[in-house]
N, C-alpha and C. Protein backbone atom coordinates (compact mmCIF):
# COMPACT_ATOMS: atom_id res chain seq x y z
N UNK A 1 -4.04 39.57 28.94
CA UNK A 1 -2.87 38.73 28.63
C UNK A 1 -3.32 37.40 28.00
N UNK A 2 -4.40 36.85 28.78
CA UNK A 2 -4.99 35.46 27.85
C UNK A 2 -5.32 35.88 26.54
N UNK A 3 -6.04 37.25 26.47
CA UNK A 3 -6.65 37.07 24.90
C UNK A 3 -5.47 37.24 23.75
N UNK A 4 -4.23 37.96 24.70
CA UNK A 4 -2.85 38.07 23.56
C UNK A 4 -2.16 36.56 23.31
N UNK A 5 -2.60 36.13 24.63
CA UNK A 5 -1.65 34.93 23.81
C UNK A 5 -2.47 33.68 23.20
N UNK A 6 -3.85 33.86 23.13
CA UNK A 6 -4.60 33.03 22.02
C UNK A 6 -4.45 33.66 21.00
N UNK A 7 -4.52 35.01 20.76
CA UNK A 7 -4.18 35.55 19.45
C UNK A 7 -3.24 34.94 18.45
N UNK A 8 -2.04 35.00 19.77
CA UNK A 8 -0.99 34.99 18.90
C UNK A 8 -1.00 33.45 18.81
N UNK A 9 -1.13 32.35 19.53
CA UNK A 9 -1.67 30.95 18.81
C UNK A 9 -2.01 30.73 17.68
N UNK A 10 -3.33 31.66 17.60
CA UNK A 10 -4.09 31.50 16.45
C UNK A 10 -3.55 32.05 15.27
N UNK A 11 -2.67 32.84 15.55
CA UNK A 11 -2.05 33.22 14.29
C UNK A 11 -1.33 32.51 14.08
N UNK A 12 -0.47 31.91 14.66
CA UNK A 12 0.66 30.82 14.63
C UNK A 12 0.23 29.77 13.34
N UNK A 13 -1.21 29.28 13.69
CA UNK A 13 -1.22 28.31 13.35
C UNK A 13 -1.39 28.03 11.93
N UNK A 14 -2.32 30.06 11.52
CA UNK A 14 -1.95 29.90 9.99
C UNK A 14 -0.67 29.72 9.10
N UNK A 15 0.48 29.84 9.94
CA UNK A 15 1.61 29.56 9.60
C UNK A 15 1.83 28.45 8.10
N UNK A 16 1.24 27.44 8.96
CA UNK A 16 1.54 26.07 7.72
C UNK A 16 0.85 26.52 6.70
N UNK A 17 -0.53 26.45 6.84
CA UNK A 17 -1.44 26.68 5.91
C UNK A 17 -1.14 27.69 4.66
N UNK A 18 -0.34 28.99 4.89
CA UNK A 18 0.07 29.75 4.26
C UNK A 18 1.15 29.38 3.49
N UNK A 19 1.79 28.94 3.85
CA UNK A 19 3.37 27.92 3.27
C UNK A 19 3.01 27.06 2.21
N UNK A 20 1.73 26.18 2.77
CA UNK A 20 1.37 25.12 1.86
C UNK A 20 1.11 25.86 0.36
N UNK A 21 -0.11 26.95 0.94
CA UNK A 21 -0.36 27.45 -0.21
C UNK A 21 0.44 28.24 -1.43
N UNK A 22 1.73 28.63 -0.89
CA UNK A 22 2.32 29.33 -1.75
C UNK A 22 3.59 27.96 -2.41
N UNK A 23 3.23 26.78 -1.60
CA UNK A 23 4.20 26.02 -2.32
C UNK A 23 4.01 25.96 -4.08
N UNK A 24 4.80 25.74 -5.01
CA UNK A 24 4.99 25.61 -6.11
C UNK A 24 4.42 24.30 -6.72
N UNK A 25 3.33 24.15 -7.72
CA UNK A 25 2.66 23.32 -8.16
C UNK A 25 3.78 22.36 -8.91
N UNK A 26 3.84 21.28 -8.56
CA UNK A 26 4.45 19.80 -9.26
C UNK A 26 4.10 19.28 -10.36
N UNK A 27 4.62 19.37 -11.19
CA UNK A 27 4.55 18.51 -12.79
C UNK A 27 5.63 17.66 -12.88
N UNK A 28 5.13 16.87 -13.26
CA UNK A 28 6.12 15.54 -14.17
C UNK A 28 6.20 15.64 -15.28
N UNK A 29 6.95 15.51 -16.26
CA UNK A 29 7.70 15.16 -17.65
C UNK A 29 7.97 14.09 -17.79
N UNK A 30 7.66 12.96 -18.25
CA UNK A 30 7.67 11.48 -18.24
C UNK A 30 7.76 11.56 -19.72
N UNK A 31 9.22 11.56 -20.56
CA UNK A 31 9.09 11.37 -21.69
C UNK A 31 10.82 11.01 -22.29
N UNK A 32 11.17 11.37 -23.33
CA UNK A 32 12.35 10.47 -23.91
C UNK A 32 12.83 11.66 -24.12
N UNK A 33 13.86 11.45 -25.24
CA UNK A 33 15.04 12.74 -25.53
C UNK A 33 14.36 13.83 -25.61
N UNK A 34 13.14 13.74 -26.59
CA UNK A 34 12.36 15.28 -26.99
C UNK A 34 12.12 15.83 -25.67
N UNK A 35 11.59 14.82 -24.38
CA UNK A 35 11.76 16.00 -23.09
C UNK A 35 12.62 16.42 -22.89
N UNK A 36 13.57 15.23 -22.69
CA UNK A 36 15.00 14.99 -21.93
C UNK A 36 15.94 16.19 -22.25
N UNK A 37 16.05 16.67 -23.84
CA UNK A 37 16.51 17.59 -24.06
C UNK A 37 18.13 17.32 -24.87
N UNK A 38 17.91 16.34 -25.54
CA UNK A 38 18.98 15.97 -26.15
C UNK A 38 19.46 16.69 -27.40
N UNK A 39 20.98 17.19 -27.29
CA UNK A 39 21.71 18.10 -27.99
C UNK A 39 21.81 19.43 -27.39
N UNK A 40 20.91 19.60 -26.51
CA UNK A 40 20.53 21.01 -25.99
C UNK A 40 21.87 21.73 -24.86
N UNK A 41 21.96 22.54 -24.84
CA UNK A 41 22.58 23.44 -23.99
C UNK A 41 21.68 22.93 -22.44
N UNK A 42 22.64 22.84 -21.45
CA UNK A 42 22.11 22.78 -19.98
C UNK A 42 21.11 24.15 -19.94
N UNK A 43 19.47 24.07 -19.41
CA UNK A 43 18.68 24.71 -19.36
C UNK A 43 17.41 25.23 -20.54
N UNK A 44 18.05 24.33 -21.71
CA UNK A 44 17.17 25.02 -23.30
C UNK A 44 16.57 23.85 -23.00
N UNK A 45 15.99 22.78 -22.31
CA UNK A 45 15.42 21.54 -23.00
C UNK A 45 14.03 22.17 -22.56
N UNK A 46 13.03 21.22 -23.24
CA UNK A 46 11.35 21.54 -22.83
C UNK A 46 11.09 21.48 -21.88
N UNK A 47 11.46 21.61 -20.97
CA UNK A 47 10.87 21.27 -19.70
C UNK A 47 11.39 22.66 -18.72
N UNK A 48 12.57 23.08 -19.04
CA UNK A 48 13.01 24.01 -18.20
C UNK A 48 12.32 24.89 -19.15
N UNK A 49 11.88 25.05 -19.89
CA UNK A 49 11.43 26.44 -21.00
C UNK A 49 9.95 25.99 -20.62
N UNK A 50 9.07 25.15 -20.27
CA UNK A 50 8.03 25.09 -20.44
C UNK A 50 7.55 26.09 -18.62
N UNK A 51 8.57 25.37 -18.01
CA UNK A 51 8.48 25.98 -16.36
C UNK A 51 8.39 27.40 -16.38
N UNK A 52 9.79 28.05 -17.47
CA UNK A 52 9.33 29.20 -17.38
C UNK A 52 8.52 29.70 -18.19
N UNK A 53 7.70 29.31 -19.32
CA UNK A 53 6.82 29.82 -19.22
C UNK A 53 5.63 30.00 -18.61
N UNK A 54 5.06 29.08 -17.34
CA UNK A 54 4.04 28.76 -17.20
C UNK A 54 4.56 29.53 -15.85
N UNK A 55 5.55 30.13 -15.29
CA UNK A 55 6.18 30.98 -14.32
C UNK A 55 5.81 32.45 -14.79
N UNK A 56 5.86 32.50 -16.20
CA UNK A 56 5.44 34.11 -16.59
C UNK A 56 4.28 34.30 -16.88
N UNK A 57 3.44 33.43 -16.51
CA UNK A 57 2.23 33.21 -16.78
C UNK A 57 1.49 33.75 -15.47
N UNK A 58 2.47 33.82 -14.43
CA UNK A 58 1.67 33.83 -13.20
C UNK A 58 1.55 32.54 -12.35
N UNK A 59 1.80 31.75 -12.88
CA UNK A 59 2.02 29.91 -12.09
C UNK A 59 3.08 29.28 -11.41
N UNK A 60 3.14 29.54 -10.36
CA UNK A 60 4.00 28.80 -9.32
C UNK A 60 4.65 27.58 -9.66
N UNK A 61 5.23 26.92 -10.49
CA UNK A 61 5.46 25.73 -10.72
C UNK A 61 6.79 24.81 -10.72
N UNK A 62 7.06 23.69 -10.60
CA UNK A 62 8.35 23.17 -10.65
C UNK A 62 8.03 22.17 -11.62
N UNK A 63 8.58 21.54 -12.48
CA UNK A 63 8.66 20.47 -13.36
C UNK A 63 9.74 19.51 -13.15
N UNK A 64 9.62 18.29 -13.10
CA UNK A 64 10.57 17.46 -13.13
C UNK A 64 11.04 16.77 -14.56
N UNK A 65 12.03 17.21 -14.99
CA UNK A 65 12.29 16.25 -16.03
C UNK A 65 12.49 14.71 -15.52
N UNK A 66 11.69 13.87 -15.99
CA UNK A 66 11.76 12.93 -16.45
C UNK A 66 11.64 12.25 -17.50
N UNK A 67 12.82 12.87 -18.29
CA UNK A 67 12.81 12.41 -19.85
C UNK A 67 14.23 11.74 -20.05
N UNK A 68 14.04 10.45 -20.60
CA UNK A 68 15.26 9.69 -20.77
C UNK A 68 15.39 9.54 -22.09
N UNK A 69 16.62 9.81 -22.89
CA UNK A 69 17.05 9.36 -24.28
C UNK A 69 16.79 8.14 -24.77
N UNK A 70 16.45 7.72 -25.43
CA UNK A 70 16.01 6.77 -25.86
C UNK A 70 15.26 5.37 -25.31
N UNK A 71 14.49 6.28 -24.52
CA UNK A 71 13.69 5.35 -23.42
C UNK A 71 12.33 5.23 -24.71
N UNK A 72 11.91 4.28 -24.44
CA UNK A 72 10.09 3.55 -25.29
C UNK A 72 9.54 3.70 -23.75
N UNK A 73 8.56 3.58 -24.45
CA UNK A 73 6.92 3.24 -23.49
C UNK A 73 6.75 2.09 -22.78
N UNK A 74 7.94 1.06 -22.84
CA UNK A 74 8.43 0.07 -21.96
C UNK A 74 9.16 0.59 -20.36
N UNK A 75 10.13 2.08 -20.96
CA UNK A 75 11.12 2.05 -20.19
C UNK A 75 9.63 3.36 -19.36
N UNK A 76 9.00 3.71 -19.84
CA UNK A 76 8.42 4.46 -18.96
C UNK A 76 7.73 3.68 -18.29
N UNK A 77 7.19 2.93 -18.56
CA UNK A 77 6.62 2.03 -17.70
C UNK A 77 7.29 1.38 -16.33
N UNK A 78 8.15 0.79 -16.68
CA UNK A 78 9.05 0.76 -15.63
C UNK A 78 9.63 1.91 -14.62
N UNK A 79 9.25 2.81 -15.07
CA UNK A 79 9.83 4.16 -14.40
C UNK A 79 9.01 4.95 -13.59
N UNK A 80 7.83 4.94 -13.90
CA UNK A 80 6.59 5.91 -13.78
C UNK A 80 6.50 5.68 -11.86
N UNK A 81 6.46 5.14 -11.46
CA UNK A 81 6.38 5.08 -9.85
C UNK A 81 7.65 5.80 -9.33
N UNK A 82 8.53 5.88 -9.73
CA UNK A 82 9.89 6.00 -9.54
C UNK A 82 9.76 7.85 -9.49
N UNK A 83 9.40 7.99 -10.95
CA UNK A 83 9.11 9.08 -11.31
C UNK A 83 7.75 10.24 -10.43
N UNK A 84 7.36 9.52 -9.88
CA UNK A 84 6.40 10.09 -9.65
C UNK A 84 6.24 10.74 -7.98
N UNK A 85 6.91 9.57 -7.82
CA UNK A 85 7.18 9.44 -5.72
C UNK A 85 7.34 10.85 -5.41
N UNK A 86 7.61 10.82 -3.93
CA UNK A 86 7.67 12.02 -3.29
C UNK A 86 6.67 12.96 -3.12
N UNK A 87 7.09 13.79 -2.22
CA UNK A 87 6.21 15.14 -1.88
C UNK A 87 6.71 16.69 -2.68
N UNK A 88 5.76 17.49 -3.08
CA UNK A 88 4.31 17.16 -2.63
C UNK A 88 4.41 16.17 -3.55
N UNK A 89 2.60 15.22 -4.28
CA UNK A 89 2.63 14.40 -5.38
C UNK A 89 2.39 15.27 -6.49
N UNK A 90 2.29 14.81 -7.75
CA UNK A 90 2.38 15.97 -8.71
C UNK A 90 0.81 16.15 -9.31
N UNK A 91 0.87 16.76 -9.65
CA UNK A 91 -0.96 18.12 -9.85
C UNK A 91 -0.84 17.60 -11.08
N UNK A 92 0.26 17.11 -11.93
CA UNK A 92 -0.39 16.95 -13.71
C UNK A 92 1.34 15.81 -13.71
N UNK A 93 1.16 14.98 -15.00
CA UNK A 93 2.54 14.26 -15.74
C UNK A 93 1.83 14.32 -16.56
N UNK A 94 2.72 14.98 -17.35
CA UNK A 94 3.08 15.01 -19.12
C UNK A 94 3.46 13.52 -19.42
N UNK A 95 2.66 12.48 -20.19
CA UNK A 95 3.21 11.64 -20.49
C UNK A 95 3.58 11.79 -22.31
N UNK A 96 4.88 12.01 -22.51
CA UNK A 96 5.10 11.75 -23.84
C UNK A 96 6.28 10.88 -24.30
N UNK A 97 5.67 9.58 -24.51
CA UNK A 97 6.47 8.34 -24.86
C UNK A 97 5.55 7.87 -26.16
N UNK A 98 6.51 6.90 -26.86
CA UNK A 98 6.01 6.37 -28.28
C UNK A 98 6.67 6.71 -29.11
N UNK A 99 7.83 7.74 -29.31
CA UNK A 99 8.18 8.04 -30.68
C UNK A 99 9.55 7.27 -30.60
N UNK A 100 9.86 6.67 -29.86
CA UNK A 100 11.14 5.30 -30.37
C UNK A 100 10.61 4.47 -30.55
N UNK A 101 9.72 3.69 -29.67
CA UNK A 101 9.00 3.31 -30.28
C UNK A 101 8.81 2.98 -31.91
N UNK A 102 8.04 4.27 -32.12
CA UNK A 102 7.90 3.76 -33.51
C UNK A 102 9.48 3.81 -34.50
N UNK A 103 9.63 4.29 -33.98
CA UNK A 103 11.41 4.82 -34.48
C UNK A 103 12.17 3.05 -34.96
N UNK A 104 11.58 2.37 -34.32
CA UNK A 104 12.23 1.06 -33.77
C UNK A 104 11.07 -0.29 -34.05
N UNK A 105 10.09 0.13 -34.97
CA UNK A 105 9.10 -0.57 -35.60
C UNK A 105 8.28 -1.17 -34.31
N UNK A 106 8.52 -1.01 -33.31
CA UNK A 106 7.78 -1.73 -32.29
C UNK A 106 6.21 -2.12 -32.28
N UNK A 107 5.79 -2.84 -32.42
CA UNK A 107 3.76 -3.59 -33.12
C UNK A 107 3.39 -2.42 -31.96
N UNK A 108 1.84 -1.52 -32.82
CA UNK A 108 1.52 -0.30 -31.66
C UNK A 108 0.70 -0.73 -30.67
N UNK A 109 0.36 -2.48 -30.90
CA UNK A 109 -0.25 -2.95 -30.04
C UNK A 109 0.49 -2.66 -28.51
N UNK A 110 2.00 -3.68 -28.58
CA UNK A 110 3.07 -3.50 -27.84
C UNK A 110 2.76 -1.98 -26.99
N UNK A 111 3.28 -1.15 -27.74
CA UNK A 111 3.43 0.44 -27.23
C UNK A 111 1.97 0.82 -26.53
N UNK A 112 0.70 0.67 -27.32
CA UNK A 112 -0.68 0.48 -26.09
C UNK A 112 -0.47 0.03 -25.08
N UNK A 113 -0.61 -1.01 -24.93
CA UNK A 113 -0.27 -1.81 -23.80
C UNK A 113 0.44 -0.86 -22.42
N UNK A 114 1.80 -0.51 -22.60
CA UNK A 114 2.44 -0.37 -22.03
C UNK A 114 2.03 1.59 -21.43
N UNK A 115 1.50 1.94 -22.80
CA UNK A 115 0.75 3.62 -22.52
C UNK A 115 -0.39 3.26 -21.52
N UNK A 116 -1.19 1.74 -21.69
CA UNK A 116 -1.97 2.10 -21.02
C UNK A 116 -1.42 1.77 -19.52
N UNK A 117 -0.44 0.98 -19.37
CA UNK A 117 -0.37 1.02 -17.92
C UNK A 117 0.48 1.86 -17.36
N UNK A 118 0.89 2.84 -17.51
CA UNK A 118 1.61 3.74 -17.33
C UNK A 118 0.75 4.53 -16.93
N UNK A 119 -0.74 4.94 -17.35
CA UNK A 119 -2.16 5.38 -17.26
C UNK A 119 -2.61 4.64 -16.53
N UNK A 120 -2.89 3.40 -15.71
CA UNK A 120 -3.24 2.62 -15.39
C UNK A 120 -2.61 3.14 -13.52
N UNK A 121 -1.48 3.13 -13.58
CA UNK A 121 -0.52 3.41 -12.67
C UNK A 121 -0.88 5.21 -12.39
N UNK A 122 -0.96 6.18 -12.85
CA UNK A 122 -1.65 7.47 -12.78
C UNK A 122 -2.71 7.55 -12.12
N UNK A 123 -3.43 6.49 -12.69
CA UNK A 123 -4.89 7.03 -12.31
C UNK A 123 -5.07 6.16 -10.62
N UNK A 124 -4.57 5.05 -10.46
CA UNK A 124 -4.71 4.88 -9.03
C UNK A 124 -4.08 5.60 -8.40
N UNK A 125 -3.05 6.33 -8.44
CA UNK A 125 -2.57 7.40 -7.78
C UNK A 125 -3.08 8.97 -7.66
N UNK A 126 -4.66 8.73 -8.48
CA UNK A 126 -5.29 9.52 -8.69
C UNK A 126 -4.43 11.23 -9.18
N UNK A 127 -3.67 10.94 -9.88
CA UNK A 127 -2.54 12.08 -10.78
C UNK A 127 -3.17 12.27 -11.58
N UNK A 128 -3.72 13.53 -12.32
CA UNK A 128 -3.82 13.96 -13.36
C UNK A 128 -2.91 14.13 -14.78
N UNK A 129 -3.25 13.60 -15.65
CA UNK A 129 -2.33 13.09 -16.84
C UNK A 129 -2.60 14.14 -18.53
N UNK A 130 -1.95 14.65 -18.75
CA UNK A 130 -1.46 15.25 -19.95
C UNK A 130 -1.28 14.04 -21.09
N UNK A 131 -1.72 13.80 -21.72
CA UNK A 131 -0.81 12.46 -22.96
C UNK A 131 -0.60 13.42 -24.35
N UNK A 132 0.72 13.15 -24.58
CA UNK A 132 1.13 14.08 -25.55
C UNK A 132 1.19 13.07 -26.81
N UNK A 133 0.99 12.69 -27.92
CA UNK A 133 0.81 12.03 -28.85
C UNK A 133 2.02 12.10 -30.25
N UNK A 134 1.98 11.30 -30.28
CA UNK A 134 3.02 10.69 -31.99
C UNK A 134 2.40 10.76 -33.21
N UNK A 135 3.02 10.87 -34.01
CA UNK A 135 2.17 10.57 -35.81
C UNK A 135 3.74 9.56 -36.01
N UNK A 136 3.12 8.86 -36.93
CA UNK A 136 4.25 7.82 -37.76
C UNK A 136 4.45 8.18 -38.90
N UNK A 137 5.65 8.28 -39.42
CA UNK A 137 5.93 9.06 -40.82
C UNK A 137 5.67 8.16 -41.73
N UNK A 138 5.05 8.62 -43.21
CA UNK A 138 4.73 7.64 -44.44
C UNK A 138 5.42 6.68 -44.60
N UNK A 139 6.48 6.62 -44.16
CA UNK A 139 7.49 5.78 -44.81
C UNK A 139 7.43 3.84 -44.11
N UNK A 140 6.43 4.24 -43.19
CA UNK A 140 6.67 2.88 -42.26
C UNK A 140 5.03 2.27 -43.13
N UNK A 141 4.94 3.06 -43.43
CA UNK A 141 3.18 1.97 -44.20
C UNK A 141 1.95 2.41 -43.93
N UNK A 142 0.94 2.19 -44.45
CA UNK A 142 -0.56 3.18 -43.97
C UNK A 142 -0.91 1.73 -42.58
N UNK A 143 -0.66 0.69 -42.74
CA UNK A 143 -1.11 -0.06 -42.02
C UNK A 143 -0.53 0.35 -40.46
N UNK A 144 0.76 0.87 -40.34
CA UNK A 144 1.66 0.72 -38.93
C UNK A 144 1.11 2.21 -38.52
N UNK A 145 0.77 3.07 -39.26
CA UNK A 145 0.59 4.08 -39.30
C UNK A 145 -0.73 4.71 -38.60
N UNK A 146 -1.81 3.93 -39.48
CA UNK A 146 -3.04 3.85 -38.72
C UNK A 146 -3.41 3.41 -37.12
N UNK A 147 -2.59 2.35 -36.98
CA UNK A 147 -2.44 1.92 -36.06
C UNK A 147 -1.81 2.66 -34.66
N UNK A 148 -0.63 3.07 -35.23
CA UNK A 148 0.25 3.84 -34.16
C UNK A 148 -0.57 5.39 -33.79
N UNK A 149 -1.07 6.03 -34.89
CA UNK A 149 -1.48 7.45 -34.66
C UNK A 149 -2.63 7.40 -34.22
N UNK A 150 -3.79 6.77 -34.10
CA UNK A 150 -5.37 6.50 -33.52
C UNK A 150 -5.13 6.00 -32.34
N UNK A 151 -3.55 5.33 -31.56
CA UNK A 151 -3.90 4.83 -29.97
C UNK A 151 -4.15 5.81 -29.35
N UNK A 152 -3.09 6.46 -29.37
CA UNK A 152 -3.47 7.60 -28.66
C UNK A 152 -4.61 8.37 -28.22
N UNK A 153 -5.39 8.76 -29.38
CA UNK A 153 -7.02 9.06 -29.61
C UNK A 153 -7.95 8.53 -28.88
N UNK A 154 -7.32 6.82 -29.11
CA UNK A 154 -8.00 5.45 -28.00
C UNK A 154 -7.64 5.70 -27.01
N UNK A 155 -6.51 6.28 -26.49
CA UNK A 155 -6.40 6.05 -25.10
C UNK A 155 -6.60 6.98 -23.78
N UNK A 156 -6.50 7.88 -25.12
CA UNK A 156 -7.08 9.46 -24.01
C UNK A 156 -8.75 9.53 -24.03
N UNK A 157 -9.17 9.09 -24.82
CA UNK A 157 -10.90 8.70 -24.75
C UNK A 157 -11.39 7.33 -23.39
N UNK A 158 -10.49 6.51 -23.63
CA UNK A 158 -10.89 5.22 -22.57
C UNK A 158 -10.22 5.98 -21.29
N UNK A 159 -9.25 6.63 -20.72
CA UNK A 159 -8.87 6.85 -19.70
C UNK A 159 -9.33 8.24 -19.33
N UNK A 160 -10.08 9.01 -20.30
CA UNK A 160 -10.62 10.28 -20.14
C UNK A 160 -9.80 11.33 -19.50
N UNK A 161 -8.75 11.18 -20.52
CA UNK A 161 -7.32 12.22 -20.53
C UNK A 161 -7.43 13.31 -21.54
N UNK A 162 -7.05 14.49 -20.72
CA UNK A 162 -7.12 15.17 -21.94
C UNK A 162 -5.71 14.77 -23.17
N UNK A 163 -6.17 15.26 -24.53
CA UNK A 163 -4.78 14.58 -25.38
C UNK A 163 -4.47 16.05 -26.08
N UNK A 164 -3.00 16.00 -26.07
CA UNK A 164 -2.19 17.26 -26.91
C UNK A 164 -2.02 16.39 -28.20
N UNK A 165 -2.24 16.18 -29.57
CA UNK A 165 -2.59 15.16 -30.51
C UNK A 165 -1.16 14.69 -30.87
N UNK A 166 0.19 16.04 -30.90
CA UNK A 166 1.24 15.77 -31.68
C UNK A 166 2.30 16.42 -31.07
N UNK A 167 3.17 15.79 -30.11
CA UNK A 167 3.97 16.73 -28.89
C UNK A 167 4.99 17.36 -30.23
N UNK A 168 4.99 17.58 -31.24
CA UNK A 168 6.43 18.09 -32.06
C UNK A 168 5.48 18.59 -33.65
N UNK A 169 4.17 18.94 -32.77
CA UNK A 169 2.82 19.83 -33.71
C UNK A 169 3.75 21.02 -34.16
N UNK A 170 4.50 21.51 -35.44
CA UNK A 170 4.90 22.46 -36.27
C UNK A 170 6.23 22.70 -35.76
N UNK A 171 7.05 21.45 -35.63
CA UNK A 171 8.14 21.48 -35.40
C UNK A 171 9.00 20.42 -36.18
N UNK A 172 8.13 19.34 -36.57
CA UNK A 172 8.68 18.03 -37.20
C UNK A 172 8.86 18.65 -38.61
N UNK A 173 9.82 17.98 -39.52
CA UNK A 173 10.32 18.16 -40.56
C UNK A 173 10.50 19.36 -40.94
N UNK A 174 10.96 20.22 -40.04
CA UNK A 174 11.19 21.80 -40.02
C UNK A 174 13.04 21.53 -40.16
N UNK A 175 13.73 21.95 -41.19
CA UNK A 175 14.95 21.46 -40.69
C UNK A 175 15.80 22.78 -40.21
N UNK A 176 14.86 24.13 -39.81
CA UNK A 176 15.42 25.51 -39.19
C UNK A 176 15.15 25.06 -37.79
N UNK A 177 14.08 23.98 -37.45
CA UNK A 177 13.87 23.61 -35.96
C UNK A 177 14.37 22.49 -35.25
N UNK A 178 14.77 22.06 -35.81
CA UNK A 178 15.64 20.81 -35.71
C UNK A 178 17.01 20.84 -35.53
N UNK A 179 17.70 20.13 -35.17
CA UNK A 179 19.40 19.45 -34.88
C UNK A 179 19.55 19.11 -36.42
N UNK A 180 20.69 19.11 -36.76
CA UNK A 180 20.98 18.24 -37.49
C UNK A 180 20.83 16.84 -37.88
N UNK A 181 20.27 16.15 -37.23
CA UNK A 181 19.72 14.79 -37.58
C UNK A 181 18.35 14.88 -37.71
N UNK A 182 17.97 15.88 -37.75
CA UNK A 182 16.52 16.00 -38.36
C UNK A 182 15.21 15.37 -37.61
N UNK A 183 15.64 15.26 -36.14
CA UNK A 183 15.04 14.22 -35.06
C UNK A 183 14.59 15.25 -33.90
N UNK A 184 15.42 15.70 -33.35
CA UNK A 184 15.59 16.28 -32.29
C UNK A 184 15.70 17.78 -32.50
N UNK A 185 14.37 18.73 -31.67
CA UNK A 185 14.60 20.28 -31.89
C UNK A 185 15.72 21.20 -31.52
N UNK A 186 15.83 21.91 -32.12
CA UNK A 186 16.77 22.92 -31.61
C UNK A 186 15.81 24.13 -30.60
N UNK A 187 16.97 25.16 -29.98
CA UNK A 187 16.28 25.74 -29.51
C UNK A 187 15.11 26.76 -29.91
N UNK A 188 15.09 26.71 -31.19
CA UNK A 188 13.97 27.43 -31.49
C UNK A 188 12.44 26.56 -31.95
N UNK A 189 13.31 25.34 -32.36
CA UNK A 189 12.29 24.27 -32.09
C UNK A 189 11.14 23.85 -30.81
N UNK A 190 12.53 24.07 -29.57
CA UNK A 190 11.92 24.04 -28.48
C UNK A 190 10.53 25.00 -27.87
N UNK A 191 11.03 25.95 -28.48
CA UNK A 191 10.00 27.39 -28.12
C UNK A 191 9.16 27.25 -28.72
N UNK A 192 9.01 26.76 -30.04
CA UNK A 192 7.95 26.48 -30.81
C UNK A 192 6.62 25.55 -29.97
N UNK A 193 7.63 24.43 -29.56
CA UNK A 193 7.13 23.35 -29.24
C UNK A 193 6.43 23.49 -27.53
N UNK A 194 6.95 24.53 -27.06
CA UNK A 194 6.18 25.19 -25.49
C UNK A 194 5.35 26.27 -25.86
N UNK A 195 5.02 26.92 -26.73
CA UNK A 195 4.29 27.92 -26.93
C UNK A 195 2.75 27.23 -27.60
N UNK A 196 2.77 25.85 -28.50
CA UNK A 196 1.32 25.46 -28.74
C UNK A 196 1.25 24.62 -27.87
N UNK A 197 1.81 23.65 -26.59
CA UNK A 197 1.39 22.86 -25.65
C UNK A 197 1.01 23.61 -24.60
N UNK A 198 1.44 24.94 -24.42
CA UNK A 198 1.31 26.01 -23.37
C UNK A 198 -0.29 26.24 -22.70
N UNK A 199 -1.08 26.32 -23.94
CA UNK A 199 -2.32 26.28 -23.60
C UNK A 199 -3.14 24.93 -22.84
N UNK A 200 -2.33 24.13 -23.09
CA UNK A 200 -3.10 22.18 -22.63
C UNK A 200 -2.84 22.36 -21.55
N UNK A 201 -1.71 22.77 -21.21
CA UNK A 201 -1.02 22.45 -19.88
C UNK A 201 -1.78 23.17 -18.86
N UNK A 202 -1.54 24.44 -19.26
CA UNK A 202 -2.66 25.42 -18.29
C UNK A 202 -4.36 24.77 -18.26
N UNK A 203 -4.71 24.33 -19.16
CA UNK A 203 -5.91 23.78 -18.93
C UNK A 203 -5.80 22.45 -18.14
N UNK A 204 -4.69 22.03 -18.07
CA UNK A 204 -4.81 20.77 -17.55
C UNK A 204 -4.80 20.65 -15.83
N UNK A 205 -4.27 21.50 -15.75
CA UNK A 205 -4.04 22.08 -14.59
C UNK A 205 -4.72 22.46 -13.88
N UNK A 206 -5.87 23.04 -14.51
CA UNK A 206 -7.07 23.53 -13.66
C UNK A 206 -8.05 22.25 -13.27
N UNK A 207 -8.35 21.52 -14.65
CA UNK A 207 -8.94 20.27 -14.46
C UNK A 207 -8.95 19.70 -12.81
């Protein structure tokens, strides 16, 4: 009778342990409309399409959108603790902020700054970070340009992040992938746009 009911103790106790493990891995989305999912049908935005893919992949996962419309790299900043709280803590955040930003001429000094403490704020929380990256279109100048598209480069090198170079890589100036304002993807945009980040993410993850 003693050895049945240490048994069954001991089994008991793998209880948690087993639970823990099958809990669902935590990601953050820390980004603006292109996460957020603006124009989209409830469920087409990147983030619910990225979950399931990385669900058919075999990966347990939940994603939080945290993507606000026309939020800059100011408003993430301000947000990123907010965003991040709770249990469990999250295994990876997608940070992709900067493209109002530039949208809105903002100096890319400004927008550094604020990427890096947003990174700054990650890394004491010891979170693993995704940085998804911007290009600036010709039209703003080679000077704003240079500037804005190399932080990134800078900042995933100084904080030793991995970097996805261009979160809207073969989706920008597509106007079959796009909304009508020529800004924001449509849903086939979207798929586009989870099928070449698909691979970072999974790597990031393992990291």
């Amino acid at each position: 009778m003693t050895m049945r009911i240490a048994l069954f103790f001991m089994l008991l106790s793998l209880f948690p342990f087993s639970a823990k493990a099958d809990a669902p891995v935590r990601i953050v989305a820390l980004g603006d409309s292109l996460t957020a999912g603006y124009g989209l049908e409830s469920g087409q935005d990147f983030t619910t399409k990225l979950q399931e893919a990385l669900i058919a992949d075999g990966i347990s996962v939940k994603i939080d959108n945290a993507g606000v419309s026309g939020d800059t790299s100011a408003g993430g900043l301000a947000r990123v603790d907010w965003a991040t709280q709770g249990t469990p803590p999250p295994s990876l955040v997608i940070v992709a902020l900067g493209g109002n930003d530039m949208l809105r001429g903002i100096d890319p000094a400004v927008t550094r700054k604020n990427l890096a403490g947003i990174l700054d704020k990650l890394k004491a929380k010891n979170i693993p970070v995704l940085l998804a990256g911007m290009r600036s279109p010709t039209n703003l100048g080679p000077f704003f340009r240079g500037k804005f598209d190399k932080m990134y480069r800078e900042l995933a090198k100084e904080y030793d992040v991995p970097l996805y170079p261009f979160f809207l890589e073969g989706v920008a100036m597509n106007a079959e992938l796009n909304l009508s304002d020529g800004i924001h993807p449509n849903q086939k945009g979207i798929a586009i746009m989870v099928e070449n980040i698909l691979p970072s993410v999974k790597k990031a993850l393992k990291q």
